[in-house]
Protein backbone atom coordinates (compact mmCIF):
# COMPACT_ATOMS: atom_id res chain seq x y z
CA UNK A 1 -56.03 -12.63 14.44
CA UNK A 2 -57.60 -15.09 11.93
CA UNK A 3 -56.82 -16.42 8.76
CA UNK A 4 -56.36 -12.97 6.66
CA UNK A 5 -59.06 -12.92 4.12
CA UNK A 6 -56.59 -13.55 1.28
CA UNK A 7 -54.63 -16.57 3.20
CA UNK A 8 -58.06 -18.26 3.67
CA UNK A 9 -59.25 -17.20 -0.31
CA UNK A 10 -56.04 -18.81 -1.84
CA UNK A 11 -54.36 -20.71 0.84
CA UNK A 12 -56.75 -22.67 3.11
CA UNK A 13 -59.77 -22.99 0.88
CA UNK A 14 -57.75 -24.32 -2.38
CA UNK A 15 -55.71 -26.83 -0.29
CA UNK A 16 -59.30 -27.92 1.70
CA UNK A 17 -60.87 -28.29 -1.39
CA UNK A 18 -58.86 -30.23 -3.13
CA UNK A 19 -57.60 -32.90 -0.61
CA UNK A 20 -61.78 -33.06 0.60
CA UNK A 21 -62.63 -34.75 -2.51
CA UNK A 22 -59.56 -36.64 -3.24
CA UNK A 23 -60.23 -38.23 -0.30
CA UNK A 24 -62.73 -40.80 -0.58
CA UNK A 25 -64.36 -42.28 2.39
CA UNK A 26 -66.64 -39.87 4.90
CA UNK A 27 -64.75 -41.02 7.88
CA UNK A 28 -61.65 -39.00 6.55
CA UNK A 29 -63.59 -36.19 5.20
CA UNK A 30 -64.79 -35.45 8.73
CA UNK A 31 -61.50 -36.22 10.31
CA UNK A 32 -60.46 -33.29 7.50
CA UNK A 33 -63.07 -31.04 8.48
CA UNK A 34 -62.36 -31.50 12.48
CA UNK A 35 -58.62 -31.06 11.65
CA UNK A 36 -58.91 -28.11 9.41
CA UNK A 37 -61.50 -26.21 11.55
CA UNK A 38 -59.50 -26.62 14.75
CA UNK A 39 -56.21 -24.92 12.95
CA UNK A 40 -58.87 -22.36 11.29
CA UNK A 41 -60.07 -21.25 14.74
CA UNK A 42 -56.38 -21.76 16.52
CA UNK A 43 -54.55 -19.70 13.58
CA UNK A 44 -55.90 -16.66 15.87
CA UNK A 45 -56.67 -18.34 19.32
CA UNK A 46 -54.35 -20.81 20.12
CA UNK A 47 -54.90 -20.90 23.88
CA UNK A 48 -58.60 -20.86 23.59
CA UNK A 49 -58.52 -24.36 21.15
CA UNK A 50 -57.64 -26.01 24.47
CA UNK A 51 -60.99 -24.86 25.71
CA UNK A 52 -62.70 -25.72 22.52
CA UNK A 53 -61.60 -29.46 22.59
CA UNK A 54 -62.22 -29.99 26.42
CA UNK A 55 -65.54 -28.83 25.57
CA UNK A 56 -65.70 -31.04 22.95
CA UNK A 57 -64.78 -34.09 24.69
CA UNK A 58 -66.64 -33.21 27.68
CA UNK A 59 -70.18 -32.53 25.68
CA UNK A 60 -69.25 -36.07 23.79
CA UNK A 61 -69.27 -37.70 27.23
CA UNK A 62 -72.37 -36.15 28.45
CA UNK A 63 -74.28 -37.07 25.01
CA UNK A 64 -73.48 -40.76 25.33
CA UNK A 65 -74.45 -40.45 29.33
CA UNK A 66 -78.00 -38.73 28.70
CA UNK A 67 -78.55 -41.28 25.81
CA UNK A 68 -77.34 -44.66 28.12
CA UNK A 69 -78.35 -43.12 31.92
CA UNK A 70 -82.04 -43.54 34.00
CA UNK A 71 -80.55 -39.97 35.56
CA UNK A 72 -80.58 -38.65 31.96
CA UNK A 73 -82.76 -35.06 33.45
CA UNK A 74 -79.72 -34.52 35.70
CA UNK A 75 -77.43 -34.94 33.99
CA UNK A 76 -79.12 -33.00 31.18
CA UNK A 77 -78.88 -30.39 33.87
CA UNK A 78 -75.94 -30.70 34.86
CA UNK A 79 -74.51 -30.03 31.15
CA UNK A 80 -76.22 -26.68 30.59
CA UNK A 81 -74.72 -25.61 33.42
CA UNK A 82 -71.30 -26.42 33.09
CA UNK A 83 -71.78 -25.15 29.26
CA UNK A 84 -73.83 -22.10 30.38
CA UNK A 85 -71.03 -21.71 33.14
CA UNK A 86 -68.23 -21.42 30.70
CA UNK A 87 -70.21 -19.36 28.56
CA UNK A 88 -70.81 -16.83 31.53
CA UNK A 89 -67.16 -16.83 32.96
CA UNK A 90 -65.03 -15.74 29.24
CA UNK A 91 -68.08 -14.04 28.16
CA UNK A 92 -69.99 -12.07 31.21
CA UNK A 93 -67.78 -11.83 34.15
CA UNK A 94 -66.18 -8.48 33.19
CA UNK A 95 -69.52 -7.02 33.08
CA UNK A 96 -70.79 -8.68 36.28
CA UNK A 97 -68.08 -7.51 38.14
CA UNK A 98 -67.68 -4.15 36.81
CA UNK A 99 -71.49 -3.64 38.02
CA UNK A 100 -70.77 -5.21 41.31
CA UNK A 101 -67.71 -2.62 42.00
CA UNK A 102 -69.77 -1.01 44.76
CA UNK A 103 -69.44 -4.31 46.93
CA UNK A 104 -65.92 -5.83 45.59
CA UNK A 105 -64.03 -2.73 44.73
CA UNK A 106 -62.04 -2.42 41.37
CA UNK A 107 -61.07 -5.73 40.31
CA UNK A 108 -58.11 -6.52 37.68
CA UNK A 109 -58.93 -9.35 36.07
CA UNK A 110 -59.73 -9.14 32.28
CA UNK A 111 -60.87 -12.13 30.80
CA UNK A 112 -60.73 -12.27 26.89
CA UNK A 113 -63.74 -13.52 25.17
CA UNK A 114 -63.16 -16.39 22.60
CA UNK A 115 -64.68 -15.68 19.38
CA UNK A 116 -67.63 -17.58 18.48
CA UNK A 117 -68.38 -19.31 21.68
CA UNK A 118 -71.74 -18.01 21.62
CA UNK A 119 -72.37 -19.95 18.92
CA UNK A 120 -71.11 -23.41 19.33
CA UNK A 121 -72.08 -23.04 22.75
CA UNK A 122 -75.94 -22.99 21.29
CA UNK A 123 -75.10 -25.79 18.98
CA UNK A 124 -73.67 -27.71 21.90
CA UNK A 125 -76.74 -27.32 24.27
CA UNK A 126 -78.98 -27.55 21.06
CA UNK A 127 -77.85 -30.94 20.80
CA UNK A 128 -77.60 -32.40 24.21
CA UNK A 129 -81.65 -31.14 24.29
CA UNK A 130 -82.37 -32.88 21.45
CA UNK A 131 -80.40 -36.37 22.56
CA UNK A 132 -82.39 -35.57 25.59
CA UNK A 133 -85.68 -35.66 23.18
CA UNK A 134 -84.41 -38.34 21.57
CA UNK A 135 -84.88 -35.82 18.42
CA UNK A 136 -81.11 -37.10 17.32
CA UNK A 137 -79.54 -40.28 17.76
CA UNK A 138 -76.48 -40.00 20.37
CA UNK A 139 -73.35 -39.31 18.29
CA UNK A 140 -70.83 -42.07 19.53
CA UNK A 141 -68.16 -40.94 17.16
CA UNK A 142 -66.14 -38.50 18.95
CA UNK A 143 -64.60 -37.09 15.05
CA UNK A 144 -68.56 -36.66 13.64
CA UNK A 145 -69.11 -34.89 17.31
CA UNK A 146 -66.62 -32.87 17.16
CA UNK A 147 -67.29 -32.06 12.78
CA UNK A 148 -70.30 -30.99 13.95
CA UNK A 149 -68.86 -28.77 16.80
CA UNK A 150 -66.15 -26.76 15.33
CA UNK A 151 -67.30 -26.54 11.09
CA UNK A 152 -65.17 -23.92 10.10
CA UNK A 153 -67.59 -22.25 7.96
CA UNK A 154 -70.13 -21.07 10.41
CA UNK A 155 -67.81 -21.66 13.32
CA UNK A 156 -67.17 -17.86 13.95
CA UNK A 157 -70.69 -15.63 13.29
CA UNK A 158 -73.11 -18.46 12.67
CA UNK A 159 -75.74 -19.71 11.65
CA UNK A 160 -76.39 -21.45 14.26
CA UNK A 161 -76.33 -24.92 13.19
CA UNK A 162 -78.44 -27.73 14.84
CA UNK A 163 -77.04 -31.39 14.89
CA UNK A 164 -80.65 -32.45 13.79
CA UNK A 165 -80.12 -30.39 10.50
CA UNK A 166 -76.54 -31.80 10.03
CA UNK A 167 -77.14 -35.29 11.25
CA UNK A 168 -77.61 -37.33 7.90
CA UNK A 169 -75.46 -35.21 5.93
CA UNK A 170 -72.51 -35.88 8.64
CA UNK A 171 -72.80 -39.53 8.45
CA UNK A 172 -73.22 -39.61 4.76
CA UNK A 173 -73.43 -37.01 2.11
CA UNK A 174 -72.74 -36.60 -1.58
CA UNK A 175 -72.09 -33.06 -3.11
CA UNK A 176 -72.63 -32.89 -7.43
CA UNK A 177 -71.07 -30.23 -9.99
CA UNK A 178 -74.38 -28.41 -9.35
CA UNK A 179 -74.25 -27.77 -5.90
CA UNK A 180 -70.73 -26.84 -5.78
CA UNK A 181 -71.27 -24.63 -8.49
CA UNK A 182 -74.48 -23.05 -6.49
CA UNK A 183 -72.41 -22.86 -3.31
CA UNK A 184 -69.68 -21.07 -5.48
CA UNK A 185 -71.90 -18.69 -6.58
CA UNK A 186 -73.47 -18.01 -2.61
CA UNK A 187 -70.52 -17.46 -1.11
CA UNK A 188 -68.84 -15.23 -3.90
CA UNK A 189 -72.30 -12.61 -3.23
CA UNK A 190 -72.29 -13.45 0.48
CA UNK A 191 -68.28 -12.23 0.34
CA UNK A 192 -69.46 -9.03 -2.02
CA UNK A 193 -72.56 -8.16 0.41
CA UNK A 194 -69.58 -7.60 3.34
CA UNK A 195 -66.90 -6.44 1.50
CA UNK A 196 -68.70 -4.03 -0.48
CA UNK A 197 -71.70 -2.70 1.08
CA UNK A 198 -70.84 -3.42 4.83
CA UNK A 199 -67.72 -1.97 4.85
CA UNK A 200 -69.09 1.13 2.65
CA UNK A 201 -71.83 1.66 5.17
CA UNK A 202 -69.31 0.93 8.07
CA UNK A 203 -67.23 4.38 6.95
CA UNK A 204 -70.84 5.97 7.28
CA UNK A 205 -71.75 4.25 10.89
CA UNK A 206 -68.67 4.15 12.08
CA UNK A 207 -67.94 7.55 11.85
CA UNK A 208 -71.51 8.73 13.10
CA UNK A 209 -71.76 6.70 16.06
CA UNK A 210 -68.54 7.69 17.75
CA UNK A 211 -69.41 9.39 20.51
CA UNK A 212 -67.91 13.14 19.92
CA UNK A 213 -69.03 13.11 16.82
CA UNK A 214 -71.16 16.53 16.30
CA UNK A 215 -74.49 14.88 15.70
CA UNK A 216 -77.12 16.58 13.73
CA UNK A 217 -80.19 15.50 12.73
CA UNK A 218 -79.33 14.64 9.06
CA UNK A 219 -76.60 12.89 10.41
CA UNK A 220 -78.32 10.71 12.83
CA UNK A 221 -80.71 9.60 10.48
CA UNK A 222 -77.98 8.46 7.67
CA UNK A 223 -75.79 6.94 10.41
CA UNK A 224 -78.97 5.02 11.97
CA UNK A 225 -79.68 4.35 8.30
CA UNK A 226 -75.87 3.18 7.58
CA UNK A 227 -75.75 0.80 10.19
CA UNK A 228 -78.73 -0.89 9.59
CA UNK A 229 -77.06 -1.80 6.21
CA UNK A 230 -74.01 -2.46 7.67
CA UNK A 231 -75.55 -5.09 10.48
CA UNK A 232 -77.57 -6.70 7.56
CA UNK A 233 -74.70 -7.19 5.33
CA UNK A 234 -72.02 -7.97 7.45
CA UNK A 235 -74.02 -10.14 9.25
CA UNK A 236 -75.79 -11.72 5.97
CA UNK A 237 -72.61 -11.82 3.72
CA UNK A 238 -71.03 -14.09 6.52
CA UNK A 239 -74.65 -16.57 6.88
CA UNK A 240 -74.62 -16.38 3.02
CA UNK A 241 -70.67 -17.72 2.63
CA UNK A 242 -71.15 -19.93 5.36
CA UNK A 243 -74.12 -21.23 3.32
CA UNK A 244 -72.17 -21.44 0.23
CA UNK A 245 -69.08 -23.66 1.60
CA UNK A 246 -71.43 -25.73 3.53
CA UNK A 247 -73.11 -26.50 0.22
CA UNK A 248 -69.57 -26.79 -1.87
CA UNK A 249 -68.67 -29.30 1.46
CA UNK A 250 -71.98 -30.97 1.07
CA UNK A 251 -74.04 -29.79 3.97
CA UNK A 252 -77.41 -27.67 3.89
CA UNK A 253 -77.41 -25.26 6.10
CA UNK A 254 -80.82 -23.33 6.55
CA UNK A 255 -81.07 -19.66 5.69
CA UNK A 256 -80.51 -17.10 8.65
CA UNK A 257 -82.16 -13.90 6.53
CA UNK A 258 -85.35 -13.38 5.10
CA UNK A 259 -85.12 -9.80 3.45
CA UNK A 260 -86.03 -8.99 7.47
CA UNK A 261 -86.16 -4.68 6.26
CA UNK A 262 -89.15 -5.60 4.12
CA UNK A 263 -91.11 -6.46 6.92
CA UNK A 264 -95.34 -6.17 7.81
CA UNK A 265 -94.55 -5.39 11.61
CA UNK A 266 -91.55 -6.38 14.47
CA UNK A 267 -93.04 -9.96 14.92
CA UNK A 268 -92.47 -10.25 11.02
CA UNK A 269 -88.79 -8.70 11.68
CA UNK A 270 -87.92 -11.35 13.75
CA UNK A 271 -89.29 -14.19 11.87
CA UNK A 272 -87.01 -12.85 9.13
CA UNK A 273 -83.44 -11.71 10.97
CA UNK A 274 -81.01 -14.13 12.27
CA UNK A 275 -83.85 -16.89 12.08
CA UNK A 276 -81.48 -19.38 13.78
CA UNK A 277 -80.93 -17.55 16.86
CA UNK A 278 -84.55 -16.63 17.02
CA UNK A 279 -85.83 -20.02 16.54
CA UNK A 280 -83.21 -21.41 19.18
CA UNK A 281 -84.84 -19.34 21.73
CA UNK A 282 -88.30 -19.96 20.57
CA UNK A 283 -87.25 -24.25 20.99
CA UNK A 284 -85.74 -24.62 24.06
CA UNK A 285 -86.41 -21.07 26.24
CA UNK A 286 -89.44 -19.69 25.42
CA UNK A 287 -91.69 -22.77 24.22
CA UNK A 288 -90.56 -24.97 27.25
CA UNK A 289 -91.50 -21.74 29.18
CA UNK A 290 -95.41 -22.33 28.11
CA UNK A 291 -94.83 -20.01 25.14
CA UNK A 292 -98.21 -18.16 24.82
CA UNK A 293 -100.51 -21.44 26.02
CA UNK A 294 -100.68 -19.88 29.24
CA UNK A 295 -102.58 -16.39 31.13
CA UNK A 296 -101.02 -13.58 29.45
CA UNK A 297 -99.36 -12.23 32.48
CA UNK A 298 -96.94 -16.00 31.97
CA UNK A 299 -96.44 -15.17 28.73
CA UNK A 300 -95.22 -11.56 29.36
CA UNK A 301 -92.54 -13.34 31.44
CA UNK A 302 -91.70 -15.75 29.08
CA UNK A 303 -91.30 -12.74 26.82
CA UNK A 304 -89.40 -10.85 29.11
CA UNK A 305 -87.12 -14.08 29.80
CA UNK A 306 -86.48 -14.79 25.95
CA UNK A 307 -86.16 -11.12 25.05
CA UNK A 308 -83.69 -10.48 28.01
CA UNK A 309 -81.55 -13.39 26.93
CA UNK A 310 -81.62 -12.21 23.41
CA UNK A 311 -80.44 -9.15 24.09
CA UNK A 312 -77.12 -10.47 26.78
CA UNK A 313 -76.53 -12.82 24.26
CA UNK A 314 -75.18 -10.03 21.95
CA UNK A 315 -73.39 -8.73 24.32
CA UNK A 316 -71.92 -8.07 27.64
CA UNK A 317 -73.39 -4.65 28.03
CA UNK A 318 -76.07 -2.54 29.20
CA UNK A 319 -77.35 -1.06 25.64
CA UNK A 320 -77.35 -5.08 24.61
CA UNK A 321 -79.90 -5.64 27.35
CA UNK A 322 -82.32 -2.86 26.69
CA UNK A 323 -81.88 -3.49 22.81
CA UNK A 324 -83.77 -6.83 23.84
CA UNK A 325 -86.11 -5.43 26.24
CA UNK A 326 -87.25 -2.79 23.51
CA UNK A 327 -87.65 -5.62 21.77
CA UNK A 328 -89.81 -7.16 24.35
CA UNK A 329 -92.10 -3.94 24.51
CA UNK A 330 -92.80 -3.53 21.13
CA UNK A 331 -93.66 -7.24 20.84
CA UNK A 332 -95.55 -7.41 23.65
CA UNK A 333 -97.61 -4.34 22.48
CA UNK A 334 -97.92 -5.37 19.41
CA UNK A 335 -99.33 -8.83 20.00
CA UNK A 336 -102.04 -7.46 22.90
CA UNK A 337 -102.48 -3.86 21.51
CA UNK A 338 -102.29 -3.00 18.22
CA UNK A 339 -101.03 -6.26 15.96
CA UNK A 340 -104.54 -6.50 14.07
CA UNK A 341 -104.60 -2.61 13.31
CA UNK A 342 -101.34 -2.93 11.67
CA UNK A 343 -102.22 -6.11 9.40
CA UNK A 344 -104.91 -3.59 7.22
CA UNK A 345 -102.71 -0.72 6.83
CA UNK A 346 -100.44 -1.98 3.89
CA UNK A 347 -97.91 0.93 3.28
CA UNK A 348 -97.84 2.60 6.95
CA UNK A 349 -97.53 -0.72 8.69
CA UNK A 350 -93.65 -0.86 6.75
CA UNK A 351 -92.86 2.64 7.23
CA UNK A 352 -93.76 1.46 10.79
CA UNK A 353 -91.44 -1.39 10.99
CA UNK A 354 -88.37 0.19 9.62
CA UNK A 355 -88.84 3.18 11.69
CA UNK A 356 -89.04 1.04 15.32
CA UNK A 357 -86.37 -1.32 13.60
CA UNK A 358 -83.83 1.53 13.50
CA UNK A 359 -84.75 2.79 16.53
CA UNK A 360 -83.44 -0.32 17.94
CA UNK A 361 -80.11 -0.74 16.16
CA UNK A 362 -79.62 3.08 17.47
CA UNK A 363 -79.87 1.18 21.29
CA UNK A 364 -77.69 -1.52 19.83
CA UNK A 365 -74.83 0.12 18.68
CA UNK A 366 -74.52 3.30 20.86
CA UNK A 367 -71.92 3.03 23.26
CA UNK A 368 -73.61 4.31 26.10
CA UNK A 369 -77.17 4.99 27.71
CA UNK A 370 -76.22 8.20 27.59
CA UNK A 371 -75.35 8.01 23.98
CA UNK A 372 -78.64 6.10 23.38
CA UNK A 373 -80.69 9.37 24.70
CA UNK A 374 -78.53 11.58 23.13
CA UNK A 375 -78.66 10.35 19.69
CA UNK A 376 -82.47 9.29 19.91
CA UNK A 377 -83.32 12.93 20.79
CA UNK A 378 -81.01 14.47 18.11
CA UNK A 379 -83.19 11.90 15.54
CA UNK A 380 -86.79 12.98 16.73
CA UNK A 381 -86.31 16.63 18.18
CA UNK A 382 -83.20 18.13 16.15
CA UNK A 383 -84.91 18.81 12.99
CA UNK A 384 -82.93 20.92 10.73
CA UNK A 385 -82.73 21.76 7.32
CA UNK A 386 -81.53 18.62 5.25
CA UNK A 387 -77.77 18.79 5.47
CA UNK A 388 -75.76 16.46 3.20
CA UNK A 389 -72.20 17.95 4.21
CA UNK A 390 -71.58 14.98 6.63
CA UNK A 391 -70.40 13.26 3.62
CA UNK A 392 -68.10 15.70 3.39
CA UNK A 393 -65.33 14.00 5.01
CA UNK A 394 -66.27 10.65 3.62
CA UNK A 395 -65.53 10.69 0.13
CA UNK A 396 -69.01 10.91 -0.37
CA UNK A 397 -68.71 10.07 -4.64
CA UNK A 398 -66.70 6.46 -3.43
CA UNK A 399 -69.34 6.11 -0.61
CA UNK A 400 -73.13 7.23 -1.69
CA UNK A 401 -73.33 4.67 -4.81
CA UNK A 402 -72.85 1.54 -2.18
CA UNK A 403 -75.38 2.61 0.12
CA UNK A 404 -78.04 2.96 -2.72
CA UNK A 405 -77.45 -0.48 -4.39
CA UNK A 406 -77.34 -1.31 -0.27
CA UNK A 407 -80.55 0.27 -0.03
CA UNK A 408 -81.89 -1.31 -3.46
CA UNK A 409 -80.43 -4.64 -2.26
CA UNK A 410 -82.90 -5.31 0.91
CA UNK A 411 -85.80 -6.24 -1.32
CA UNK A 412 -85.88 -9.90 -3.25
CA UNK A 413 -85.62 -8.14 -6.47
CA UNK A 414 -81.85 -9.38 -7.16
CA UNK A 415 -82.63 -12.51 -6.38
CA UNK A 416 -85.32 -13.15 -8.36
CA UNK A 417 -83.23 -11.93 -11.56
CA UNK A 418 -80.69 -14.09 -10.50
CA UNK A 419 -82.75 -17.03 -10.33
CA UNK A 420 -84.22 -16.25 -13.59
CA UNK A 421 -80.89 -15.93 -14.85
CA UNK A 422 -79.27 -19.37 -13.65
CA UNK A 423 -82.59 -20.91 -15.04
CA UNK A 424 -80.92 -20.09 -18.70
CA UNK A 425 -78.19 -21.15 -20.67
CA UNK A 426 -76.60 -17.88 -21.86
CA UNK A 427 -77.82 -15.41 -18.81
CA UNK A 428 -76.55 -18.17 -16.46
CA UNK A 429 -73.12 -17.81 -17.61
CA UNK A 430 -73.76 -14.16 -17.41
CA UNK A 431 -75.02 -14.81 -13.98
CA UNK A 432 -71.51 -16.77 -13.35
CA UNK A 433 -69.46 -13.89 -14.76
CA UNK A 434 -70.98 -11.61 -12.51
CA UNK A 435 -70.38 -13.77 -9.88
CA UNK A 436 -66.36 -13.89 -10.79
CA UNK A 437 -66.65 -10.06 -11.18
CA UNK A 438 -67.39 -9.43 -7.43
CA UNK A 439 -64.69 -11.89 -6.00
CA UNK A 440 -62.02 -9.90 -7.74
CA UNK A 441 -63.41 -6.54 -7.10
CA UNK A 442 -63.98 -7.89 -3.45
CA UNK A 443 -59.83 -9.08 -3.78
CA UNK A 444 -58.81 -6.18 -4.75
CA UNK A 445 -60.30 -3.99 -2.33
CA UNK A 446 -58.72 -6.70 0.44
CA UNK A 447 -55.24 -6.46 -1.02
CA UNK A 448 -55.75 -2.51 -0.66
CA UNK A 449 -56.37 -3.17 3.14
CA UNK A 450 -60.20 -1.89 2.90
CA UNK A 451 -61.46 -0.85 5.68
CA UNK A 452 -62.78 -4.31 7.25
CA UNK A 453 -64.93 -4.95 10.56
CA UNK A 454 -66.55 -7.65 11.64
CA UNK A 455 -69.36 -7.07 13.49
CA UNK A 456 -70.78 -10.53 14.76
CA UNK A 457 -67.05 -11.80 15.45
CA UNK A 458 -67.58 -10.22 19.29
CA UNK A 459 -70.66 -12.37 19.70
């Protein structure tokens, strides 16, 4: 496994931190970063570094080509493929072949999917595009190349970083008192929105979506309801401390959540949740498709195409797939049918939003189609009198007050105190203390051995 949470709290990032800025020239403050996030990633995978650095060296060879070579389309080309290849092999062939059984019979071969290659495999490809665009300058320094590659921070679950983002800030960057202190602060919530809302709502979900689980209709609501928070959290808390070291380290990396359960409609949703992955697939799949500046029956395929993709890049399963092509339905609906109706109905248009929204985290996380109908069904045809004895089993008093301030939590309202807070002398040192108060509530509950999943880890 990887770094335990308290090995990498007071064990890797002290030691990091303090030989990062003791050293003082950038070329050995990336060779630090490169060394460090290749034994971050190896602590748990130490056969898959080999594949990490081939790739690595490989992509470094076929930047400099594209940026030197009249053949720079093929070879562009030829790239994706061989990084799309890769990608497909450790991450798809189990499913392809168990869905081909009917031609090849069983076949043994399980291969183990390295965590995080969905993501530097987009910043990879992200990259050679751009080189290709002459967006970026070529990177000739294999060490800034490979930085870029492997940053420990969002190395595992993202964002997904682009090198255009990154580029000045990997050649040359300064980081002041403030900013560390700011990226202290970030990653100390971002640690406190998975440790002690996701994993709350995670005994809720977890528990709810097994499959024999007696599902009722109260319970299918709060489970749909409990993952939703969990996603968001888990998924948020990560972007927000990956945020928050990349600012202590002195890189900006751009928010991946916009409050995305406060949205106006499902094309607001997705201009809000995981914005990196959304806006990879807008830049170099579905605008290089003819995004919407073609007939509409184009852009329903290069809806279908992006939403499709979406959806296997989650996952290597079937719910994965029609999680994006619900996805696709509502959108295109939405866009052609009934966008502008939605747009003058203030409160109905978010009570239409969230509903739809966890409709589709009920595809996303059930284990089967079969589970999908099931549960669906149980949601919209079960109805029953409100039963709160699901909790029963759950320790509902530890539980219930971390899915309210988890509920409370999805609007901007904490923010905006905390800004207004850090804008003031006395409140901001409140605003600190508060800060310190989650990390060592959030250590505590890891030195208990909380219960403590990580969702985006099998993307």
């Amino acid at each position: 496994m990887l770094f335990s949470s308290l090995t990498f709290l007071f064990v890797f990032l002290p030691v990091l931190i303090v030989l990062y800025f003791v050293l003082p020239f950038r070329w050995y403050k990336n060779t630090l970063l490169l060394a460090v996030s290749l034994l971050f990633y190896s602590w748990g995978e130490p056969f898959y570094i080999v594949l990490m650095i081939v790739m690595i060296l490989l992509n470094y060879c076929f930047g400099l080509l594209i940026s030197i070579n009249q053949k720079k389309k093929l070879i562009l080309g030829l790239a994706i493929f061989v990084n799309f290849l890769v990608l497909f092999y450790f991450k798809y062939f189990n499913f392809f072949m168990d869905n081909l059984k009917f031609l090849f019979g069983e076949v043994h071969i399980d291969v183990v999917m390295p965590i995080g290659i969905s993501f530097y495999t987009f910043q990879i490809v992200s990259y050679l595009i751009d080189v290709y665009r002459q967006d970026v300058k070529v990177q000739k320094n294999p060490i800034y190349f490979g930085c870029y590659v492997t940053l420990f921070p969002q190395l595992i679950a993202g964002p997904i970083v682009r090198y255009i983002d990154v580029e000045k800030a990997m050649i040359d960057r300064k980081v002041n008192f403030s900013q560390i202190a700011d990226g202290i602060r970030r990653f100390c919530i971002g640690l406190g929105k998975k440790v002690l809302l996701a994993n709350h709502a995670a005994l809720v979900a977890d528990k709810i979506f097994h499959p024999d689980f007696e599902l009722t209709f109260t319970a299918a609501w709060v489970g749909a309801i409990a993952f939703a928070l969990q996603i968001y959290y888990d998924f948020g808390g990560y972007s927000d401390m990956a945020i928050g070291l990349g600012k202590i380290l002195g890189f900006e990396f751009n928010e991946n959540f916009n409050y995305p359960y406060i949205s106006k409609s499902i094309t607001d949703f997705w201009r809000r949740w995981h914005i990196s992955l959304s806006s990879w697939f807008r830049d170099y799949v579905y605008i290089p498709l003819g995004g919407n500046r073609c007939s509409k029956p184009r852009w329903v395929f290069n809806m279908f195409v992006v939403w499709a993709l979406t959806g296997l890049w989650h996952g290597a399963a079937w719910n994965f797939v029609l999680w994006g092509l619900y996805f696709f339905f509502v959108l295109v609906i939405e866009k052609l049918l009934i966008g502008k109706w939605i747009e003058k109905i203030y409160v109905v248009r978010r009570v239409y939003a969230l509903l739809l929204i966890l409709i589709g985290w009920v595809i996303f996380n059930c284990s089967s189609v079969e589970h999908i109908m099931t549960y669906l069904k149980t949601m919209f045809t079960g109805y029953e009198a409100i039963d709160l004895m699901i909790f029963r089993d759950m320790n509902a008093s530890y539980v219930i007050p971390y899915l309210v301030v988890g509920l409370i939590a999805v609007g901007p309202w904490f923010k905006k105190l905390f800004d207004w807070m850090n804008r003031h002398f006395i409140t901001g040192i409140m605003y600190d203390l508060f800060c310190l108060g989650v990390l060592a509530i959030c250590v505590v509950m890891l030195i208990n051995n909380s219960y403590n999943p990580f969702i985006y880890f099998r993307f």
